[in-house]
Protein backbone atom coordinates (compact mmCIF):
# COMPACT_ATOMS: atom_id res chain seq x y z
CA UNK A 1 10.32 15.45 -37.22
CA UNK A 2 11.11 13.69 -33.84
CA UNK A 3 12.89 10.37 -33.96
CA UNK A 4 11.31 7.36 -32.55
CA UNK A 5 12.93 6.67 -28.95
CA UNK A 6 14.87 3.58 -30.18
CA UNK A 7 13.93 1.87 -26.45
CA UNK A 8 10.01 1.98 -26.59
CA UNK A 9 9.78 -1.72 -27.62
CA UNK A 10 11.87 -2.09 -23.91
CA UNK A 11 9.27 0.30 -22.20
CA UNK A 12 6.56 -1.21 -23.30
CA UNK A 13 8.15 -4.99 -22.19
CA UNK A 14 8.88 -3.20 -18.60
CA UNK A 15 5.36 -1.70 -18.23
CA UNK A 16 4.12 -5.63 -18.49
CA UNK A 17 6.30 -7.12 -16.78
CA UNK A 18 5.37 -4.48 -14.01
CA UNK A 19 1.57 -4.90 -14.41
CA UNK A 20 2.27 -8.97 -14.38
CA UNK A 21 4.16 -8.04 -10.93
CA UNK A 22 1.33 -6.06 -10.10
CA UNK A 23 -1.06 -8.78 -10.90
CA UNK A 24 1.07 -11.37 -8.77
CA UNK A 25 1.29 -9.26 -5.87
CA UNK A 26 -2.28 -8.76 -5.86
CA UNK A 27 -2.67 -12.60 -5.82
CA UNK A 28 -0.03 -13.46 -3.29
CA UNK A 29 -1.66 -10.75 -0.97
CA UNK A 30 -4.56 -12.26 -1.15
CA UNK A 31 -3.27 -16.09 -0.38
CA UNK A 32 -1.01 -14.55 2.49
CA UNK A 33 -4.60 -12.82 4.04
CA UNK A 34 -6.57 -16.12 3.48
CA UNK A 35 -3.73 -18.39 5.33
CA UNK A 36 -3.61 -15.84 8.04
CA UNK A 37 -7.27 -15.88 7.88
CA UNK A 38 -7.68 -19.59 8.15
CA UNK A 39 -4.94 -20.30 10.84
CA UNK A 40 -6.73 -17.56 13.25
CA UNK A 41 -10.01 -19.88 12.32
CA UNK A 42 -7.98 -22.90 13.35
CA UNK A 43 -6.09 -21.27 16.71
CA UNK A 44 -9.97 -20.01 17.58
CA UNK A 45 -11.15 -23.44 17.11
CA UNK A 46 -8.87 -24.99 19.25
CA UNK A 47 -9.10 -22.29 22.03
CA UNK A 48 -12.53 -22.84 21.86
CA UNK A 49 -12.27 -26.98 22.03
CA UNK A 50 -10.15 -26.55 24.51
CA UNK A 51 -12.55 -24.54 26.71
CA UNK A 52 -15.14 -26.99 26.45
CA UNK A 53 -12.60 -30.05 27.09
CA UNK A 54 -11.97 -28.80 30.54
CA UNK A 55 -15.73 -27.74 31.34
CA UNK A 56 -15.99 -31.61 30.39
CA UNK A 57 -12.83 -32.66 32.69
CA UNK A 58 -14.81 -30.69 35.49
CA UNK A 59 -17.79 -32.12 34.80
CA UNK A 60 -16.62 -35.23 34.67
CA UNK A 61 -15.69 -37.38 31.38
CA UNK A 62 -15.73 -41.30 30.34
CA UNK A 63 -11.74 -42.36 29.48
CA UNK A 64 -12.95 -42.56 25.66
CA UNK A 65 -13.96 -39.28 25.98
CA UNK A 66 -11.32 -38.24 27.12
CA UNK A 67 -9.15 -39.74 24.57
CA UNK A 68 -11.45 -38.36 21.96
CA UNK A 69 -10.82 -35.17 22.87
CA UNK A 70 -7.08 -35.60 23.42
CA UNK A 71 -6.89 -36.75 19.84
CA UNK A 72 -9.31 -34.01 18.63
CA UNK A 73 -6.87 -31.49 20.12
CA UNK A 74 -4.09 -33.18 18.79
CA UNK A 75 -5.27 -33.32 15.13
CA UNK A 76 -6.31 -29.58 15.43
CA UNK A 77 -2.41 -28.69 16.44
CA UNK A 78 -1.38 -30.71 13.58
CA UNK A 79 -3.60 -28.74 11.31
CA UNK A 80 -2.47 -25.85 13.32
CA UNK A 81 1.10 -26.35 12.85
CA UNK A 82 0.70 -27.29 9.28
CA UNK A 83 -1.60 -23.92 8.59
CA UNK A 84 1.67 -21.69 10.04
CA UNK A 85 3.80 -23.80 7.34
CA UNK A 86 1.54 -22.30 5.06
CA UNK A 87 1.76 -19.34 6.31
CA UNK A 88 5.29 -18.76 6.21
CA UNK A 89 5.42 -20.15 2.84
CA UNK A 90 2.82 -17.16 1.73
CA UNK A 91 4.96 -14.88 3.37
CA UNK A 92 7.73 -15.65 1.81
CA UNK A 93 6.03 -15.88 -1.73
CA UNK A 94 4.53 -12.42 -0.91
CA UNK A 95 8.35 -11.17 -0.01
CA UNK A 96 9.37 -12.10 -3.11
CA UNK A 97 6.38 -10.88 -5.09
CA UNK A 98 7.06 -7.38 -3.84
CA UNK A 99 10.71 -7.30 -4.20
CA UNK A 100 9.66 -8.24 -8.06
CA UNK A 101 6.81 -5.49 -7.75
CA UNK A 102 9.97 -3.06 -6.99
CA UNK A 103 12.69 -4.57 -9.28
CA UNK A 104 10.05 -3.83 -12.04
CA UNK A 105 9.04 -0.31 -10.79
CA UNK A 106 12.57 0.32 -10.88
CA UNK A 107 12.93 -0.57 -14.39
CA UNK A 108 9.70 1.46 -15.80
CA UNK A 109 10.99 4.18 -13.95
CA UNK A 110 14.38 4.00 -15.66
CA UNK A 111 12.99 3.57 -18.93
CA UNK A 112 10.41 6.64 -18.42
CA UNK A 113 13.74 8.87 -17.47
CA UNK A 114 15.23 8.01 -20.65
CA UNK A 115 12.22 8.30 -22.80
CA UNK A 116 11.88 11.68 -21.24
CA UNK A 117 15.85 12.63 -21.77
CA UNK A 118 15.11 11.40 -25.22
CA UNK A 119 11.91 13.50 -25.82
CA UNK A 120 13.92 16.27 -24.04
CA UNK A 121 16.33 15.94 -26.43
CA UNK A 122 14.61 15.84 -29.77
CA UNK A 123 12.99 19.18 -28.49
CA UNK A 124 15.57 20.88 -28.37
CA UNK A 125 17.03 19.60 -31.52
CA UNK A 126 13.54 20.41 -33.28
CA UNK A 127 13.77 24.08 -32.05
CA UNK A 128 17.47 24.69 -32.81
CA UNK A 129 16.66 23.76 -36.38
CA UNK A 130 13.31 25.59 -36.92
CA UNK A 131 15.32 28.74 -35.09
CA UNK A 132 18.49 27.94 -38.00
CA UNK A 133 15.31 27.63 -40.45
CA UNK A 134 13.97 31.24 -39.42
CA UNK A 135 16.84 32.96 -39.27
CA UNK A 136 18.13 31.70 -42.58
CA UNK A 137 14.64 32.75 -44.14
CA UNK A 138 14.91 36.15 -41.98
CA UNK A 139 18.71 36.36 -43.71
CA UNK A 140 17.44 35.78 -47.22
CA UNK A 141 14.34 37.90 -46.81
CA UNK A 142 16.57 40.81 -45.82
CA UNK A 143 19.59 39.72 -48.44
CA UNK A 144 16.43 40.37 -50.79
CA UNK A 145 15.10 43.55 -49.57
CA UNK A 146 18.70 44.91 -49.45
CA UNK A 147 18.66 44.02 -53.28
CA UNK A 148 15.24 45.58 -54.17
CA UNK A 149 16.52 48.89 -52.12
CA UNK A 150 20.08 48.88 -54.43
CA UNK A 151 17.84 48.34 -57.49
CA UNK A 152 15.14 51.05 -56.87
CA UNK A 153 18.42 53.42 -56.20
CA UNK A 154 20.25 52.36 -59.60
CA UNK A 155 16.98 53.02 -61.34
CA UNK A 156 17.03 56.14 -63.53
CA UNK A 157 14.08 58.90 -62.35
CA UNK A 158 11.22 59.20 -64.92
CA UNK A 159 12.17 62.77 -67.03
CA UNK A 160 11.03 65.81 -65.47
CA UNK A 161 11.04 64.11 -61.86
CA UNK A 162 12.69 65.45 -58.92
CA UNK A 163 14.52 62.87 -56.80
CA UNK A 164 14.64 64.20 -53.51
C-alpha cells in the first residue's frame, strides 16, 4: 500500500492560497478597468466642456459665465487629476496582485512536482515488492515441484510394473 505524501496538507494550503490570488486578481482587474474606465469618462467630459466653452468665448459670454466655466473646468481637472491617483494606485494594487498570482503558482507547482516524485516513488517501490513477492512465490512453487519430482522418483514401482 502507497504511503500518504506527508506534504498534501501543504498542497492543499497552496492550491487556496492560489485560488484566493486568483480571486484577488480577478477583483483588482476589475477596479484597475473601472478607474481607467471612469478617468477616460472624466478626460471626455472635459474635452467635451471645453469644446463648448470656446464655441461660448466665440459667441460671446457674460464675465460670470465665464468664470463659471473656468471653475467648471477647473473642478473637472481636479477630479481629473485625482481619478489618475486612482489609477495608479489600481495599478499598483493590480502589480502586486499578480506578482502574488505568480508567487502562488510557483508554489502549487512545486508542491505538484513533489507529490508527483512522491507518487513516482511509491510506484516503483510497490512494483519492486510485488516483483520480490512473485518471484519468491515462483521460487517456492518450483522449490515444491522439485520436491514432488524427487518424491515420485524415490517411490517404489507397483509389482509387476515396468519403469521405463
Amino acid at each position: 500500500m502507497a504511503k500518504p505524501f506527508p506534504l498534501q496538507t501543504l498542497v492543499l494550503l497552496a492550491k487556496q492560497k492560489n485560488e484566493a490570488a486568483v480571486k484577488n486578481l480577478g477583483r483588482l482587474n476589475q477596479q484597475h478597468h473601472s478607474a481607467e474606465a471612469k478617468l477616460q469618462m472624466l478626460q471626455q467630459f472635459r474635452k467635451d466642456y471645453q469644446d463648448k466653452f470656446q464655441e461660448a468665448v466665440s459667441a460671446g459670454m457674460s464675465p460670470v459665465d465665464l468664470r463659471n466655466f473656468q471653475e467648471f473646468i477647473y473642478r473637472l481637472d481636479q477630479a481629473i487629476e485625482q481619478q489618475q491617483g486612482v489609477l495608479t494606485h489600481t495599478s499598483s494594487s493590480l502589480a502586486s496582485g499578480r506578482e502574488l498570482y505568480r508567487d502562488t503558482q510557483r508554489s502549487v507547482q512545486s508542491f505538484e512536482t513533489l507529490a508527483q516524485r512522491h507518487w513516482d516513488a511509491e510506484s516503483k517501490r510497490e512494483a519492486k515488492a510485488e516483483q520480490k513477492a512473485q518471484d519468491e512465490y515462483a521460487s517456492r512453487f518450483a522449490a515444491r515441484k522439485s520436491i514432488e519430482r524427487l518424491n515420485d522418483e524415490q517411490e517404489p514401482t507397483p509389482s509387476g510394473a515396468h519403469h521405463e
